[in-house]
C-alpha atoms as a PDB file:
ATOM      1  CA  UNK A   1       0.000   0.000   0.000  1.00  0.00           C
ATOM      2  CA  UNK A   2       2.572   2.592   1.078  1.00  0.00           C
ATOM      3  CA  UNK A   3       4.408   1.835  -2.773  1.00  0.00           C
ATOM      4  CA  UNK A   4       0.863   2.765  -4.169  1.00  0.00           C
ATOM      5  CA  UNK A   5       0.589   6.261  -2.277  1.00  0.00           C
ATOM      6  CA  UNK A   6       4.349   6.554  -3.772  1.00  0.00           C
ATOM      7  CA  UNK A   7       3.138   6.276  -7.031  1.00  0.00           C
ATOM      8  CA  UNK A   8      -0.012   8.273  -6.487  1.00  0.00           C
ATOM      9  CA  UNK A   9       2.279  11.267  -4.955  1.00  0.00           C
ATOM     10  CA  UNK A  10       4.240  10.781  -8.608  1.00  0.00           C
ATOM     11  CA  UNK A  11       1.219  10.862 -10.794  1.00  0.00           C
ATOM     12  CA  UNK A  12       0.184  14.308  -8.999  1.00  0.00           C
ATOM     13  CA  UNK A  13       3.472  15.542  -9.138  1.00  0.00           C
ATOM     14  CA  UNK A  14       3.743  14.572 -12.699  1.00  0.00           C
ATOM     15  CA  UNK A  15       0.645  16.376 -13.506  1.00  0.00           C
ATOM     16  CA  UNK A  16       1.669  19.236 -12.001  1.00  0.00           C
ATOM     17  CA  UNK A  17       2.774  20.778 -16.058  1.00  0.00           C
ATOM     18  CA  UNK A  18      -1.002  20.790 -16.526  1.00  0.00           C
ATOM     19  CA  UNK A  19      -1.939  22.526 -12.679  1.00  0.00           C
ATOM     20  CA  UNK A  20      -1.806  25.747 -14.032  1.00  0.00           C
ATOM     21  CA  UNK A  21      -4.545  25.173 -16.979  1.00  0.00           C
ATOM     22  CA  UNK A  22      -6.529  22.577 -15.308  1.00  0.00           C
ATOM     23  CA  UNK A  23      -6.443  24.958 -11.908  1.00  0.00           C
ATOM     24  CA  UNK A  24      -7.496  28.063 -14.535  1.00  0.00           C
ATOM     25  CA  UNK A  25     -10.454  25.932 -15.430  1.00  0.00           C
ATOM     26  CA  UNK A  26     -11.102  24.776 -12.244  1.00  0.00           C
ATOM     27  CA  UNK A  27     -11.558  28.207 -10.653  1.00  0.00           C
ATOM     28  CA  UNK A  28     -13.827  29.244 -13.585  1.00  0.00           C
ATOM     29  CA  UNK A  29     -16.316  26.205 -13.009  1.00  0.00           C
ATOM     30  CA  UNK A  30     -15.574  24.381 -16.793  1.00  0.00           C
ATOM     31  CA  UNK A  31     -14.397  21.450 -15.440  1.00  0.00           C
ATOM     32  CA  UNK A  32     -15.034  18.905 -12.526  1.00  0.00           C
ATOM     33  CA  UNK A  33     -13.556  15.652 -11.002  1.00  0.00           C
ATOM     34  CA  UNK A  34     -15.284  12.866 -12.285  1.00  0.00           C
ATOM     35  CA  UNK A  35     -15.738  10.248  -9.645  1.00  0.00           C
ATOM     36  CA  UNK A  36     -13.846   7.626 -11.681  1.00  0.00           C
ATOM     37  CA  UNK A  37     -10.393   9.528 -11.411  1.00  0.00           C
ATOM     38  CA  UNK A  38     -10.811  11.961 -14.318  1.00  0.00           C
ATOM     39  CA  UNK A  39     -11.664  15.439 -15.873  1.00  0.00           C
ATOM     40  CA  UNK A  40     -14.708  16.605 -17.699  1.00  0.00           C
ATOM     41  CA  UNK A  41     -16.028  19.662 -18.667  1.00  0.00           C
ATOM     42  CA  UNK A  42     -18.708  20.912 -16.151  1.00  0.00           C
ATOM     43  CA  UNK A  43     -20.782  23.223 -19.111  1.00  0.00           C
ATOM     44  CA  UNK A  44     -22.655  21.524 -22.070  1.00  0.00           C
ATOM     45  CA  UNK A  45     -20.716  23.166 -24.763  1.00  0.00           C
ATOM     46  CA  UNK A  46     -16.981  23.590 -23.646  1.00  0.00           C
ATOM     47  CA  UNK A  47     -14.065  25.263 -26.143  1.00  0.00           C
ATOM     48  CA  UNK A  48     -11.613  24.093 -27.616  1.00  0.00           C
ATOM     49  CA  UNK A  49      -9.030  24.710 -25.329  1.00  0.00           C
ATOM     50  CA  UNK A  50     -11.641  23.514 -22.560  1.00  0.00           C
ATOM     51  CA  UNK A  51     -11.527  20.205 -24.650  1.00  0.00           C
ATOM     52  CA  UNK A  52      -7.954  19.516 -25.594  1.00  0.00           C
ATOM     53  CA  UNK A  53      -7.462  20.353 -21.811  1.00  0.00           C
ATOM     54  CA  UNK A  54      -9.574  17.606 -20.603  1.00  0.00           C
ATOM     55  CA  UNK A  55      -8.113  15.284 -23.151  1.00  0.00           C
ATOM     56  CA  UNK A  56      -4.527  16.066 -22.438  1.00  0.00           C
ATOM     57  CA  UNK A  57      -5.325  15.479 -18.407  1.00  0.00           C
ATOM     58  CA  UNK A  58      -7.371  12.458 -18.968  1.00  0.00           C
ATOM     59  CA  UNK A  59      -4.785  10.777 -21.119  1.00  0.00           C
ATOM     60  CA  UNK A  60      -2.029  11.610 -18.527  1.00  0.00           C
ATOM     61  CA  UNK A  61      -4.340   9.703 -15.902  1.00  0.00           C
ATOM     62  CA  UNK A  62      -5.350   6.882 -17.781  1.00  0.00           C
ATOM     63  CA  UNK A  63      -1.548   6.118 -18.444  1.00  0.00           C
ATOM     64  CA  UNK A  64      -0.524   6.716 -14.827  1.00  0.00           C
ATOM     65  CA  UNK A  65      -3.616   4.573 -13.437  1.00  0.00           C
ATOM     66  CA  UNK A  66      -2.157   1.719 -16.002  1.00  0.00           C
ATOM     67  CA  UNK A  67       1.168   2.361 -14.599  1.00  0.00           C
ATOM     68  CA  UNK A  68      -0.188   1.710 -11.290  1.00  0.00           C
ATOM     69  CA  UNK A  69      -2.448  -1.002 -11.631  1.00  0.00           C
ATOM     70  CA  UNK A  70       0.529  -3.408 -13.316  1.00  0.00           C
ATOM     71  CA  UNK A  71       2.949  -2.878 -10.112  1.00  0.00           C
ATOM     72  CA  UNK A  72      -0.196  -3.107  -7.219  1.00  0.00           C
ATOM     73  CA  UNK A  73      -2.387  -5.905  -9.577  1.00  0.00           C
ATOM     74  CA  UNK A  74      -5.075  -3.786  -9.279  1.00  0.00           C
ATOM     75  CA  UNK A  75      -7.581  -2.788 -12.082  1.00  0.00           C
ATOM     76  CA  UNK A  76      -6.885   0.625 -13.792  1.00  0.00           C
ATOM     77  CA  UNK A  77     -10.614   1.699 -12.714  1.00  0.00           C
ATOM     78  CA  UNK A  78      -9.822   0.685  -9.329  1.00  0.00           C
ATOM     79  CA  UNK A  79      -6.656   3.015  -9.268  1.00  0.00           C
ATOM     80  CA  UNK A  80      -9.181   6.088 -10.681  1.00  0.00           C
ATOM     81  CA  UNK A  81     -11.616   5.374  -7.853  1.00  0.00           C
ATOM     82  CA  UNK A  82      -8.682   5.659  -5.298  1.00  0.00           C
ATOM     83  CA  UNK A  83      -7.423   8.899  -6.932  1.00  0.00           C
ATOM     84  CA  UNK A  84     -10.570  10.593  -7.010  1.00  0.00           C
ATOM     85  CA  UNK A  85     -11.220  10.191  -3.397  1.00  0.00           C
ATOM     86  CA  UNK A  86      -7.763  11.856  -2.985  1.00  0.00           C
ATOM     87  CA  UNK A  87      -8.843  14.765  -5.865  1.00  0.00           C
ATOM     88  CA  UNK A  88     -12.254  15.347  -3.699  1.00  0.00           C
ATOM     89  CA  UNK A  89     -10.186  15.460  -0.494  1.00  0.00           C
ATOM     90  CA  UNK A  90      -8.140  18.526  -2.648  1.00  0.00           C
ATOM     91  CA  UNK A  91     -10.727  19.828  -4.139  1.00  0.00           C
ATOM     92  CA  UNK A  92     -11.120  23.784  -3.237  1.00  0.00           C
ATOM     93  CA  UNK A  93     -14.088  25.472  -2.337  1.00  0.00           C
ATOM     94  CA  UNK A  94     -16.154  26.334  -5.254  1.00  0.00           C
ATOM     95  CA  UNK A  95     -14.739  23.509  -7.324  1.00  0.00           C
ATOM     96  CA  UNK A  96     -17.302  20.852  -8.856  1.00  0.00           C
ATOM     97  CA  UNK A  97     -16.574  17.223  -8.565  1.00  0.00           C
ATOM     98  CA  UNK A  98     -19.299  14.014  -9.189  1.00  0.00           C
ATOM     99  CA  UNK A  99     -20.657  12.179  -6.034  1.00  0.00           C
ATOM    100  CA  UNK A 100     -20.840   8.776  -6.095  1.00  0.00           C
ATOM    101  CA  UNK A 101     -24.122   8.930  -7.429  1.00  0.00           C
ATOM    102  CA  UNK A 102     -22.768  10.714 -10.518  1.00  0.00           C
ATOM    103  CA  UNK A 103     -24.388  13.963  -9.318  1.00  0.00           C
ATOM    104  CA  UNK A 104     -22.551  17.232  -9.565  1.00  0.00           C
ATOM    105  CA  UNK A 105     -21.323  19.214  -6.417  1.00  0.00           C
ATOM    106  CA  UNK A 106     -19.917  22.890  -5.471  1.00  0.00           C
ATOM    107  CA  UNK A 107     -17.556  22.009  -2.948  1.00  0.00           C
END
């Protein structure tokens, strides 16, 4: 267990080129924590940049969660689900993320 928090501190540290952006859109409300470990856009018609953000972020995670879940033998979603209870735990007021029921929330 204590490897896999290593690794998780290395995946957030790694994604730490994106904090900048993904904090921008954060702060403005385009973009949430979905509760199975990755980004979405929060508004129904997101820009470009709101889009190639998302897909940039996501694509970081979904490598990182594989990365993971080879060395721990646990399933890739099962590494998301982990990481997004530590992304809720950071999330800052006024932030969205999805309950486990897949509803939105202002934190």
């Amino acid at each position: 267990m204590k490897k896999y928090l290593i690794f998780l501190f290395a995946f957030l540290i790694s994604a730490q080129a994106f904090a900048l952006e993904l904090q921008d859109a954060k702060d403005q409300g385009l973009v949430g924590e979905t509760n199975s470990g990755f980004v979405t856009p929060i508004t129904s018609s997101p820009s470009s940049e709101v889009r190639k953000l998302v897909a940039t972020v996501n694509q970081q995670r979904k490598a990182s969660y594989k990365r993971i879940s080879v060395s721990h033998g646990l399933s890739p979603s099962e590494v998301g689900r982990l990481a997004y209870k530590k992304a809720v735990d950071k999330t800052r007021p006024g932030h969205y993320y999805q309950n486990s029921a897949g509803k939105w929330v202002k934190k």
